[in-house]
C-alpha atoms as a PDB file:
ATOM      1  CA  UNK A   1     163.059  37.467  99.430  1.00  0.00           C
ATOM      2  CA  UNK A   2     165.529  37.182 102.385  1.00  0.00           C
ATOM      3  CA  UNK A   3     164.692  35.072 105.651  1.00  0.00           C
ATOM      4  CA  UNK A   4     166.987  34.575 108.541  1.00  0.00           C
ATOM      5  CA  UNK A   5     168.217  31.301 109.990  1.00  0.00           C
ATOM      6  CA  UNK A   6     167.675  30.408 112.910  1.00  0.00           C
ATOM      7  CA  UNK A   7     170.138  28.069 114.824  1.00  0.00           C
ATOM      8  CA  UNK A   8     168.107  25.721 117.138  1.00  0.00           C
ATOM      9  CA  UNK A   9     169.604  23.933 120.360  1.00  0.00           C
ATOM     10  CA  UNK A  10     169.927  20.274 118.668  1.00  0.00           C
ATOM     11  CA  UNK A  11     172.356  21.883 116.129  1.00  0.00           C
ATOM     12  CA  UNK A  12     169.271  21.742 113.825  1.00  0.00           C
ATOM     13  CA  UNK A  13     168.378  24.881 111.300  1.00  0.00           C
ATOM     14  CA  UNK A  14     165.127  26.478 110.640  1.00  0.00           C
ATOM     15  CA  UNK A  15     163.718  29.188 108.331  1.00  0.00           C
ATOM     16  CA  UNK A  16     160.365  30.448 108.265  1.00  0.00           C
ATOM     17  CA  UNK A  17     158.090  29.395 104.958  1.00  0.00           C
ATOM     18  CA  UNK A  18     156.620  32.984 103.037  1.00  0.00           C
ATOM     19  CA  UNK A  19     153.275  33.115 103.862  1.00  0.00           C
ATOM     20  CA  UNK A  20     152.046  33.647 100.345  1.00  0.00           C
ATOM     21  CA  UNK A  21     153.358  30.436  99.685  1.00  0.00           C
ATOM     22  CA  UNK A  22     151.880  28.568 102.590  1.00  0.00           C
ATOM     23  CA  UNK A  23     148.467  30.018 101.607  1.00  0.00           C
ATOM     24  CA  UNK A  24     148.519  29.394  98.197  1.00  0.00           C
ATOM     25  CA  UNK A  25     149.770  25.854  98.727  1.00  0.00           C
ATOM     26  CA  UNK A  26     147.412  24.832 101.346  1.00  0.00           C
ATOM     27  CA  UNK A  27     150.071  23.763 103.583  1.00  0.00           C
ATOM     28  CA  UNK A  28     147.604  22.651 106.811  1.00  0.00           C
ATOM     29  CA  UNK A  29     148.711  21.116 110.399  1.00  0.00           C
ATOM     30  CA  UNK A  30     152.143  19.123 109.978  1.00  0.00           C
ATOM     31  CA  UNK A  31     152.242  18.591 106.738  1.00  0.00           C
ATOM     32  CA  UNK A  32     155.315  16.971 104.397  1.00  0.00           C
ATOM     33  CA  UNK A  33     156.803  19.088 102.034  1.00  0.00           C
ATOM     34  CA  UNK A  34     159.595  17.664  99.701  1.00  0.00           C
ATOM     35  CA  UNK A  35     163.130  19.732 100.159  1.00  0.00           C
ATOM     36  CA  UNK A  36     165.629  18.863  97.705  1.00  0.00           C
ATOM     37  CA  UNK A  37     169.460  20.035  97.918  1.00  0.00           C
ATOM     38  CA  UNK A  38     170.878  21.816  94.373  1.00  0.00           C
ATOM     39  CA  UNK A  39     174.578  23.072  94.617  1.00  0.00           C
ATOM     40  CA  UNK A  40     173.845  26.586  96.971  1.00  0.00           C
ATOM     41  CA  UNK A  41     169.857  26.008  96.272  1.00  0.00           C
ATOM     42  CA  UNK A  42     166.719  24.412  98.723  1.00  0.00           C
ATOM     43  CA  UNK A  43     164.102  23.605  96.528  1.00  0.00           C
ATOM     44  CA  UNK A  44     161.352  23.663  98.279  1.00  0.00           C
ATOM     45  CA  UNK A  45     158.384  21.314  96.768  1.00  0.00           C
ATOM     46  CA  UNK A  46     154.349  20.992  97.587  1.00  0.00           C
ATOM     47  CA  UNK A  47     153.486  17.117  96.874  1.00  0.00           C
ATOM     48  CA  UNK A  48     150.222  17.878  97.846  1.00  0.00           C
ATOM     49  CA  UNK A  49     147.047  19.667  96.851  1.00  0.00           C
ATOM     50  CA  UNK A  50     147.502  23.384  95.294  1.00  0.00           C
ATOM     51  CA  UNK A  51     145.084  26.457  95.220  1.00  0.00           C
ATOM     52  CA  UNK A  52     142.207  26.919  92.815  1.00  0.00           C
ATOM     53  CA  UNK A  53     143.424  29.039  90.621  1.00  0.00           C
ATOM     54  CA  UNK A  54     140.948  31.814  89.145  1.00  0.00           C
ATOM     55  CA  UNK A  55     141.185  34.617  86.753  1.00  0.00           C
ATOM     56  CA  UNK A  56     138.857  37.516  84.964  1.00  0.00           C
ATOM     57  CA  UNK A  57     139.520  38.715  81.739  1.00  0.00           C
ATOM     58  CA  UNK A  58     138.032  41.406  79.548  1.00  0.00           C
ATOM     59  CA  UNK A  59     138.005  40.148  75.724  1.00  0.00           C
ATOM     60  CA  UNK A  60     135.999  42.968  74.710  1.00  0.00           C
ATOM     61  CA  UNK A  61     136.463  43.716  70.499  1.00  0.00           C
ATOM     62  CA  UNK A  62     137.950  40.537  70.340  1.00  0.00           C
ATOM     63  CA  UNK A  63     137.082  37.769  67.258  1.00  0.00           C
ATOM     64  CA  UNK A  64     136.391  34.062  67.485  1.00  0.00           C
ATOM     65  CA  UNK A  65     139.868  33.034  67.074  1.00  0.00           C
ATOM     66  CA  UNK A  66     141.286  35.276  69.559  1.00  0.00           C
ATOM     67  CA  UNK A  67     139.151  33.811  72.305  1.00  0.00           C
ATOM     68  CA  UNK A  68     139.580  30.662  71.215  1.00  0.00           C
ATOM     69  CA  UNK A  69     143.508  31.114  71.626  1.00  0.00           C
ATOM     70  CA  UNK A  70     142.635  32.774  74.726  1.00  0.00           C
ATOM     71  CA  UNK A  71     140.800  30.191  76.265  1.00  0.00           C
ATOM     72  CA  UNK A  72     142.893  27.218  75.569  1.00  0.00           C
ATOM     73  CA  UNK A  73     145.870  29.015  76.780  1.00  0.00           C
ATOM     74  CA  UNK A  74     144.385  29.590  80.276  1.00  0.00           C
ATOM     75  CA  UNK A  75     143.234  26.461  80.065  1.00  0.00           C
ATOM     76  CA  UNK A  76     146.986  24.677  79.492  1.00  0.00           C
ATOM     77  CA  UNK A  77     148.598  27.256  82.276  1.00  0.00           C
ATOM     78  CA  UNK A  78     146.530  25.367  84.440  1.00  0.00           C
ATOM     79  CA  UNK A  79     143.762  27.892  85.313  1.00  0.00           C
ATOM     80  CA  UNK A  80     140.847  26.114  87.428  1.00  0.00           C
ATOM     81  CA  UNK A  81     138.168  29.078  86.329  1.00  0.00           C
ATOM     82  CA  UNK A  82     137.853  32.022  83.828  1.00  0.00           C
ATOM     83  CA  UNK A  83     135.347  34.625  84.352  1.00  0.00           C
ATOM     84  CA  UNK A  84     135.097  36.490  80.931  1.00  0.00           C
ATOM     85  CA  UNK A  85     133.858  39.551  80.689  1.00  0.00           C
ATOM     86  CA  UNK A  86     132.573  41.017  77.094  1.00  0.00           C
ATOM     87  CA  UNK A  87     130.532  43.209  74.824  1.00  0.00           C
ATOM     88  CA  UNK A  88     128.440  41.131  73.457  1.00  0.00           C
ATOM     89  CA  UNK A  89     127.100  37.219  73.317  1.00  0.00           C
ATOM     90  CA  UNK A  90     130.318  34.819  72.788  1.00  0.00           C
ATOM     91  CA  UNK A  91     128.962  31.137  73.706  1.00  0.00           C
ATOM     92  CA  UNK A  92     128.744  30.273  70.688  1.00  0.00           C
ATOM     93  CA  UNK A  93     132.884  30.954  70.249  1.00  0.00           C
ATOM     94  CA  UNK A  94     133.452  30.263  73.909  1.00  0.00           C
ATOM     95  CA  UNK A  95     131.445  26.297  72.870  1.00  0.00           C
ATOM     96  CA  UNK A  96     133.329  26.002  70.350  1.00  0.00           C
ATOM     97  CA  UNK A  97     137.066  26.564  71.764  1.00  0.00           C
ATOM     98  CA  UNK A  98     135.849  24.390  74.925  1.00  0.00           C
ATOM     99  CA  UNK A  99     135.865  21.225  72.537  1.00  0.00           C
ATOM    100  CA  UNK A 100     140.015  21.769  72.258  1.00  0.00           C
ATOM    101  CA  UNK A 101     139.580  21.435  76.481  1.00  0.00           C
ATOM    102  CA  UNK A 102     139.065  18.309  77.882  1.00  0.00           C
ATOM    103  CA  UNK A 103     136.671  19.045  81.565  1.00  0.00           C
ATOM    104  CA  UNK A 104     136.204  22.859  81.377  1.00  0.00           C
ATOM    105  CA  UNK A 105     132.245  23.626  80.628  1.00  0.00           C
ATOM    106  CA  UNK A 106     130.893  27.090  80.291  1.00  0.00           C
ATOM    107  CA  UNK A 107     128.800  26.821  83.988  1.00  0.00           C
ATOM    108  CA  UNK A 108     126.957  30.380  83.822  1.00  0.00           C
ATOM    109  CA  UNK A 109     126.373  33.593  82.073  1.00  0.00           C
ATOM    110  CA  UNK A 110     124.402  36.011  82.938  1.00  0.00           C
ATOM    111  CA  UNK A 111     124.221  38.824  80.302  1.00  0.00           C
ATOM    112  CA  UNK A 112     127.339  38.935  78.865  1.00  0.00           C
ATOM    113  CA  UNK A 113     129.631  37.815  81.626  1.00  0.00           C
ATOM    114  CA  UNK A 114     130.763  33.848  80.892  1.00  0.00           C
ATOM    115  CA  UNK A 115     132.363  31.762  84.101  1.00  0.00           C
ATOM    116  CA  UNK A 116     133.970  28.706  82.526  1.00  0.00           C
ATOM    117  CA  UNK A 117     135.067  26.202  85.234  1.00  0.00           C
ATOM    118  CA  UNK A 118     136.724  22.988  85.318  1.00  0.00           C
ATOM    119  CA  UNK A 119     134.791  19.998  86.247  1.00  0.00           C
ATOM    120  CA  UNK A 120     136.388  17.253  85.502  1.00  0.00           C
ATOM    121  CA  UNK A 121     138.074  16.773  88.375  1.00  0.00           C
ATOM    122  CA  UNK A 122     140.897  14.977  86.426  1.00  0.00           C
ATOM    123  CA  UNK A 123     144.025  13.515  88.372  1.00  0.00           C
ATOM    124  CA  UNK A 124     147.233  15.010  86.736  1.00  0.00           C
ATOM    125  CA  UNK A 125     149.258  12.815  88.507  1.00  0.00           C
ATOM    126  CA  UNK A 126     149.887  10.142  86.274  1.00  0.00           C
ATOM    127  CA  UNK A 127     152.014  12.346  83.442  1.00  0.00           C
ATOM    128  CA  UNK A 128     153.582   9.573  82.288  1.00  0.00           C
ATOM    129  CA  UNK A 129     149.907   7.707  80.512  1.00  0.00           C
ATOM    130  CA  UNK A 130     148.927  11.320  79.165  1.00  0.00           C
ATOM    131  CA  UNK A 131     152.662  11.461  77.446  1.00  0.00           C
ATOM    132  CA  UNK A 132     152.423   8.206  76.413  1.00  0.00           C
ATOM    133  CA  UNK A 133     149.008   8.803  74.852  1.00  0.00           C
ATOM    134  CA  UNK A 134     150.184  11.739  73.294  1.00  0.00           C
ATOM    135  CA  UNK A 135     152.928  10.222  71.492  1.00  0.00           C
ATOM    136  CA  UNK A 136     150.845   7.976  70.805  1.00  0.00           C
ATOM    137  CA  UNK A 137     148.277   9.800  68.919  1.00  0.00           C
ATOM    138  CA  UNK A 138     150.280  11.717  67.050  1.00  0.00           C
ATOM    139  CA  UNK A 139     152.357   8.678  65.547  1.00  0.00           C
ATOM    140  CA  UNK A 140     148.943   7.653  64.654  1.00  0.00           C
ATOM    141  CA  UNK A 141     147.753  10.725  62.899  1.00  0.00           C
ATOM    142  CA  UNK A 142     151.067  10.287  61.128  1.00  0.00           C
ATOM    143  CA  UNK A 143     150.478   6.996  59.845  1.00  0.00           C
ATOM    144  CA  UNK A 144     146.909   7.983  58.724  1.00  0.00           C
ATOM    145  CA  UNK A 145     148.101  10.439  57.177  1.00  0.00           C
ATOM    146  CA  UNK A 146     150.784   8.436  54.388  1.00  0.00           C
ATOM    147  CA  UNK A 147     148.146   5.706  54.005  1.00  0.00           C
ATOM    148  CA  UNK A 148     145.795   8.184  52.763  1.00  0.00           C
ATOM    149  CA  UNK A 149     148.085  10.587  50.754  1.00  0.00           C
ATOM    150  CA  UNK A 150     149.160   7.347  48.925  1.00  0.00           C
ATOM    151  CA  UNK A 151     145.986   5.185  49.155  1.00  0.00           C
ATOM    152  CA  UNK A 152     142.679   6.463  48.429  1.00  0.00           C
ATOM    153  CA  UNK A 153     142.889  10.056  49.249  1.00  0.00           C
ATOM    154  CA  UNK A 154     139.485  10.119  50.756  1.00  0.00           C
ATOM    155  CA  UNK A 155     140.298  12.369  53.799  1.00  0.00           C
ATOM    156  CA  UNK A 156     139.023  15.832  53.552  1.00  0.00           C
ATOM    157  CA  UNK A 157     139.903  19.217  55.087  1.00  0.00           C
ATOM    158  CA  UNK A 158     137.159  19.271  57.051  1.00  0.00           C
ATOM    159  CA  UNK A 159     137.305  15.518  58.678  1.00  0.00           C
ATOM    160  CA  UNK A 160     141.068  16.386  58.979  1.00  0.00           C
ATOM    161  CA  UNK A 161     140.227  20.041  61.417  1.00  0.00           C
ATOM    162  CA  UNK A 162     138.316  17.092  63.400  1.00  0.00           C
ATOM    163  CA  UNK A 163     141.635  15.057  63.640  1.00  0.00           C
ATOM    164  CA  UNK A 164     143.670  17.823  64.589  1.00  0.00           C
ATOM    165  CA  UNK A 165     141.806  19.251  67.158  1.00  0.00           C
ATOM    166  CA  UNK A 166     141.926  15.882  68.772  1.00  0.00           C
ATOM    167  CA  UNK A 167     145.174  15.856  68.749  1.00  0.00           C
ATOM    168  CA  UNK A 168     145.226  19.632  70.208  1.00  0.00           C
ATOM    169  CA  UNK A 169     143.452  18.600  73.184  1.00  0.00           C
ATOM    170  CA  UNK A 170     146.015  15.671  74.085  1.00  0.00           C
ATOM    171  CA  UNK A 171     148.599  18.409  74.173  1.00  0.00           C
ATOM    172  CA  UNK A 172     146.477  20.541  75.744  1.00  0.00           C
ATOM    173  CA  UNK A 173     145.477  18.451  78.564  1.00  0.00           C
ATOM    174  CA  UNK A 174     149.406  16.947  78.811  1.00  0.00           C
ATOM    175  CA  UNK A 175     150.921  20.694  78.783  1.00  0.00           C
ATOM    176  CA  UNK A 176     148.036  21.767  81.386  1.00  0.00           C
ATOM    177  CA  UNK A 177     149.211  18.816  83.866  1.00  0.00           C
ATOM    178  CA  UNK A 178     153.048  19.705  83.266  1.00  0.00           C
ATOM    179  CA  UNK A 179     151.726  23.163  84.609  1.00  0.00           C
ATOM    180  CA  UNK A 180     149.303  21.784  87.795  1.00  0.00           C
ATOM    181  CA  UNK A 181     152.517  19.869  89.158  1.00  0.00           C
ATOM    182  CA  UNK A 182     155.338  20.760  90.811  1.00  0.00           C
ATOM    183  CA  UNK A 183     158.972  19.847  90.015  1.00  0.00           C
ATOM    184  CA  UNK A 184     161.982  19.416  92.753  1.00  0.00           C
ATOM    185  CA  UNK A 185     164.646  20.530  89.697  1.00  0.00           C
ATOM    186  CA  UNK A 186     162.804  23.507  87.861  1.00  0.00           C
ATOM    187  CA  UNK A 187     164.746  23.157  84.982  1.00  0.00           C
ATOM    188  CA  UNK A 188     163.388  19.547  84.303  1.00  0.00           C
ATOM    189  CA  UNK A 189     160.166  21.510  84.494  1.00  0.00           C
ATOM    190  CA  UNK A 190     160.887  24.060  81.752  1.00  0.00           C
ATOM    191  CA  UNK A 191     162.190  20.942  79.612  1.00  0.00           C
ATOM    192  CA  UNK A 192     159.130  18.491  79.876  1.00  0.00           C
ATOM    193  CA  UNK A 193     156.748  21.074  79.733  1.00  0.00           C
ATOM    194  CA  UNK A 194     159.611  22.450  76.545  1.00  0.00           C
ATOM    195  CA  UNK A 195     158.813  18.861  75.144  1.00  0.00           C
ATOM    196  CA  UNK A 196     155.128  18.699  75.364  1.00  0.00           C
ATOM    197  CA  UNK A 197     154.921  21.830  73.913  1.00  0.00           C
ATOM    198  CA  UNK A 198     156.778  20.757  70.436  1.00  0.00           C
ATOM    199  CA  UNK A 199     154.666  17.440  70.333  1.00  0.00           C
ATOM    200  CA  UNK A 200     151.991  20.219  69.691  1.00  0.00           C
ATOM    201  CA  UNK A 201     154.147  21.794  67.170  1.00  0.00           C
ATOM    202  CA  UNK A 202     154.931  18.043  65.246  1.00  0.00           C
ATOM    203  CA  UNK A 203     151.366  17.531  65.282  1.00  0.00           C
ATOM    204  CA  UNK A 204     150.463  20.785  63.474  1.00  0.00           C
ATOM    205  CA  UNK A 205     153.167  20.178  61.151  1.00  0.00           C
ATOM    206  CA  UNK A 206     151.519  16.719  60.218  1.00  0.00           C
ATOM    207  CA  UNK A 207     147.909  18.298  59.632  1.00  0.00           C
ATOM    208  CA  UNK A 208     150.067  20.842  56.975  1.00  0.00           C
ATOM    209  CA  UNK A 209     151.541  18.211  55.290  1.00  0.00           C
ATOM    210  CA  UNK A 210     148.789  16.485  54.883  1.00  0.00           C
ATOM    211  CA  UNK A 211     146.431  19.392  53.963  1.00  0.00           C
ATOM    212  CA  UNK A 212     148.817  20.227  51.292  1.00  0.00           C
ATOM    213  CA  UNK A 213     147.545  17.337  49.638  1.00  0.00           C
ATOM    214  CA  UNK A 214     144.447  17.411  50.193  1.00  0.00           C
ATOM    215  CA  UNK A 215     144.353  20.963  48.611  1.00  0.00           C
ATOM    216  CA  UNK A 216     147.031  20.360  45.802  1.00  0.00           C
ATOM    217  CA  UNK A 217     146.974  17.160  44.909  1.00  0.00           C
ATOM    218  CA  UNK A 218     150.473  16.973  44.212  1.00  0.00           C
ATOM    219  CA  UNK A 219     152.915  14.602  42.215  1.00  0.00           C
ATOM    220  CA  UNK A 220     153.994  11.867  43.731  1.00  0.00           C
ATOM    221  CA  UNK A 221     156.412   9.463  43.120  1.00  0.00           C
ATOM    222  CA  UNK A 222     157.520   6.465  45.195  1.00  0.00           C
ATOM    223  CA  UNK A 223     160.708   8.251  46.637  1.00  0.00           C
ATOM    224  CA  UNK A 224     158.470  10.914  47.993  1.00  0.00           C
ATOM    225  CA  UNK A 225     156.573   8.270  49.667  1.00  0.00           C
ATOM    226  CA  UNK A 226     160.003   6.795  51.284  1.00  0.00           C
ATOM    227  CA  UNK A 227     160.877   9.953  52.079  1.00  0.00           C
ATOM    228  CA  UNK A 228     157.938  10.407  54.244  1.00  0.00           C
ATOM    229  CA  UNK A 229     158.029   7.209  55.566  1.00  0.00           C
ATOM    230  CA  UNK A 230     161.378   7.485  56.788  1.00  0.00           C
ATOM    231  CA  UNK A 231     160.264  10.630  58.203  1.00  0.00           C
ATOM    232  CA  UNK A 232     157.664   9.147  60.194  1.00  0.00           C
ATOM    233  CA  UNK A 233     160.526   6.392  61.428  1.00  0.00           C
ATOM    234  CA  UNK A 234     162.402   9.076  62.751  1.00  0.00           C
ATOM    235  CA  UNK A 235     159.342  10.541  64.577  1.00  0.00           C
ATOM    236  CA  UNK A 236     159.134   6.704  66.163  1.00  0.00           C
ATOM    237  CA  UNK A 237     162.515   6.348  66.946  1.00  0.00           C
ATOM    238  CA  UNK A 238     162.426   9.275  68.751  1.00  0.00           C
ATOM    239  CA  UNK A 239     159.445   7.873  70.660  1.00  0.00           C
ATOM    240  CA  UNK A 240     162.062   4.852  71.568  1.00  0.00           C
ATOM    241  CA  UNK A 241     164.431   7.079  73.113  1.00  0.00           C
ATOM    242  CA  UNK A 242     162.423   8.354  75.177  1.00  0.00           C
ATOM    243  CA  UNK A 243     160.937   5.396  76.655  1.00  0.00           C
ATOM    244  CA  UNK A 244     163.781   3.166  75.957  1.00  0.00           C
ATOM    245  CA  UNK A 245     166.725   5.316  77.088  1.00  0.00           C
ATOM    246  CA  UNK A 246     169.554   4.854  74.954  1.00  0.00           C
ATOM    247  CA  UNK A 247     172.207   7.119  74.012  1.00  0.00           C
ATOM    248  CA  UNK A 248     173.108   5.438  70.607  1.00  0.00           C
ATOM    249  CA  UNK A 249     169.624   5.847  69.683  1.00  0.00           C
ATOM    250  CA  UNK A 250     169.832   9.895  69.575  1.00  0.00           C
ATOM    251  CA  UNK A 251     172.954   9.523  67.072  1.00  0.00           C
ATOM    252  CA  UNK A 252     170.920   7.595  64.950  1.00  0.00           C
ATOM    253  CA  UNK A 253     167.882   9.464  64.457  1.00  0.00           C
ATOM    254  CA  UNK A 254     170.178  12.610  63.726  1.00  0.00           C
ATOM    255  CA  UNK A 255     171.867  10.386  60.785  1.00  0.00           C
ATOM    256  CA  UNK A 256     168.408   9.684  59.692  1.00  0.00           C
ATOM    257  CA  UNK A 257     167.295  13.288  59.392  1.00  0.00           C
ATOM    258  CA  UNK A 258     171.005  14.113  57.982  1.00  0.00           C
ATOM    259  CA  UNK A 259     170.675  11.297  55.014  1.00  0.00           C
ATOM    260  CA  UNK A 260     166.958  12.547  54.526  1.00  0.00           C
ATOM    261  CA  UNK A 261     168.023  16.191  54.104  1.00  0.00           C
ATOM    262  CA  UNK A 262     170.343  15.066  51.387  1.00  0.00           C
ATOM    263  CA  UNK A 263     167.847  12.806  49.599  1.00  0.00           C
ATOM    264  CA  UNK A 264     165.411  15.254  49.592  1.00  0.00           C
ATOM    265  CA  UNK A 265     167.660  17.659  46.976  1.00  0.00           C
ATOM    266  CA  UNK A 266     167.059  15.277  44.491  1.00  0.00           C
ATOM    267  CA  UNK A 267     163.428  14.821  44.114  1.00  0.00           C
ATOM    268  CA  UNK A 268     160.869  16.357  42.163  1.00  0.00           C
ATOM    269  CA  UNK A 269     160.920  20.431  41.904  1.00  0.00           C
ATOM    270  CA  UNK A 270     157.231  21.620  41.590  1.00  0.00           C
ATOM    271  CA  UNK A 271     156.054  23.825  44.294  1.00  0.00           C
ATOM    272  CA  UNK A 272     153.351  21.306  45.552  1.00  0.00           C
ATOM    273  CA  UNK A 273     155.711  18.618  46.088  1.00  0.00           C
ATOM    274  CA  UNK A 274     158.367  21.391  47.592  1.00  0.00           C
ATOM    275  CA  UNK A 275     155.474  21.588  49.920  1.00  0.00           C
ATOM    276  CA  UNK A 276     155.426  18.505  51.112  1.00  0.00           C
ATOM    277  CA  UNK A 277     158.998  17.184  50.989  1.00  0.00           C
ATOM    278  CA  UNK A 278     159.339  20.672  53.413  1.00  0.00           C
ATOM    279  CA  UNK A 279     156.844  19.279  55.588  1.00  0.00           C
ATOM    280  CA  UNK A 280     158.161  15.930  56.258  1.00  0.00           C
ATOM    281  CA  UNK A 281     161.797  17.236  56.903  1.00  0.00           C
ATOM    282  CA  UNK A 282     159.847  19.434  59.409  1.00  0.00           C
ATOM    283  CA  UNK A 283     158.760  16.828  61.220  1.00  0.00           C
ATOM    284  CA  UNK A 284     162.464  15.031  61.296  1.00  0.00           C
ATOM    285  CA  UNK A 285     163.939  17.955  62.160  1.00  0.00           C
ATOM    286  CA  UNK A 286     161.282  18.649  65.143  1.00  0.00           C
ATOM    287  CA  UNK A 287     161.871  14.722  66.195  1.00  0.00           C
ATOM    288  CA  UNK A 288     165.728  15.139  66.415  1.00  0.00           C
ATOM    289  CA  UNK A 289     165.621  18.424  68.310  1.00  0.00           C
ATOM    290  CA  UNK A 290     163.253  16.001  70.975  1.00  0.00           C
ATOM    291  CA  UNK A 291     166.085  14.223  71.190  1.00  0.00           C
ATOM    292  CA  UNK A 292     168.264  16.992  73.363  1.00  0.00           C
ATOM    293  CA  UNK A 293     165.181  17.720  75.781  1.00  0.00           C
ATOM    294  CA  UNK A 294     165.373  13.861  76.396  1.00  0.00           C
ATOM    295  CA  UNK A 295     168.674  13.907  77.299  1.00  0.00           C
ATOM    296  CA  UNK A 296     167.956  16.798  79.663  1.00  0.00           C
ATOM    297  CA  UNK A 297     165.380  15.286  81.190  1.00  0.00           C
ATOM    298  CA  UNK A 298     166.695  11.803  81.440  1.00  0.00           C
ATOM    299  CA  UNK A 299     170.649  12.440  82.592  1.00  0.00           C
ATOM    300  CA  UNK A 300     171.427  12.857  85.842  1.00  0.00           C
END
């Protein structure tokens, strides 16, 4: 999209603003937009409030896991309302996947046409608390999750689905307001939202881990245990840099994950336990690879 510039009598420049864009934005009377400079580019920024953003879909032939993926990815792109079209009665599946959501509610159907809507109202403003929580959470469910695998072992699959989708709705919600705001460099954008998306994946890789023994029961032996832990330290650390910006940080988590790959050869063979130990290096290997998107984010 081309637009001319226009030379004004005060030596000033002017272009003219797509109207798409104004529309869609909500730019009113005199408002302030944010223009940053990058090399050749004008980055052109809304700071303020953004258009409701609707969309109709037709799931038709489609099974409850389908719509569930469906739904929570609209939901995370930052869609305000879904009108869902289908061939036959989904609430019950369309419920269900709304508890992964935090402030969409199924408002109306009528037949078997569903409007889900978000009414919340939530402020995604403050990214920062929802990242923090995140992190949070997940450190958390990691902690859990070595105390029981060598404590009582009480947890069960079922009370651990519970966990997880708690933790599923964190990221949710966090990569849903990475989507609802705007950034003056895009490519710190694609990296937050880049970073939210593998606390997702870290999560998930915890509920495996821990699932494996719930469903196995396998050996375990106390260098298992520190080889878990230290996994988890890693997962920390990496928590650190992000908050605590330092450089020397990064290089050690990578040693970390380095010396644990190498311990890891040596201990116990059986498939269960392969399980596991593969699990935990997971994890290590997802925390160091946070460490890069930090330092995109974080140099200038």
């Amino acid at each position: 999209m081309k637009r001319r510039v226009i030379k004004q009598a005060n030596q000033a420049y002017t272009i003219t603003l797509p109207i798409e864009w104004v529309r869609k934005n909500n730019i009113e009377k005199n408002p302030e937009i944010e223009v940053t400079i990058s090399d050749r580019s004008l980055i052109i920024t809304n700071q303020g409030s953004i258009e409701h953003k609707k969309i109709k879909i037709n799931i038709k032939e489609q099974k409850g896991r389908n719509i569930s993926r469906i739904i929570t990815s609209l939901y995370a792109k930052g869609i305000d309302e879904i009108e869902i079209e289908s061939d036959k009665d989904i609430s019950s599946e369309i419920i269900r996947s709304l508890k992964s959501t935090i402030g969409f509610a199924l408002i109306s159907q009528k037949e078997n046409k569903f409007t889900i809507k978000d009414i919340g109202g939530s402020n995604y403003s403050d990214l920062d608390e929802i990242f923090k929580r995140v992190f949070q959470m997940i450190l958390s469910f990691y902690e859990s999750a070595i105390e029981d695998i060598f404590g009582e072992e009480k947890e069960t699959q079922e009370s651990l689905v519970s966990r997880d989708n708690e933790i599923n709705k964190f990221c949710y919600l966090l990569e849903r307001a990475i989507n609802k705001m705007s950034y003056k460099d895009p490519i710190i954008g694609r990296a937050i939202f880049t970073y939210a998306f593998s606390l997702e994946k870290i999560g998930d890789e915890i509920q495996r881990l821990w699932r494996t023994n719930i469903k196995y029961k396998p050996k375990k032996s106390k260098e298992l245990k520190k080889l878990i832990e230290q996994s988890y330290e890693g997962l920390g650390k990496s928590f650190e840099f992000y908050y605590q910006f330092n450089i020397k940080k990064a290089e050690e988590i990578a040693n970390l994950r380095d010396r644990l790959r190498e311990e890891s050869m040596s201990l116990s063979k059986d498939k269960f336990t392969i399980r596991i130990i593969r699990h935990s290096l997971k994890i290590i290997e997802e925390a160091t690879d946070l460490n890069q998107l930090t330092l995109m984010i974080k140099l200038e």
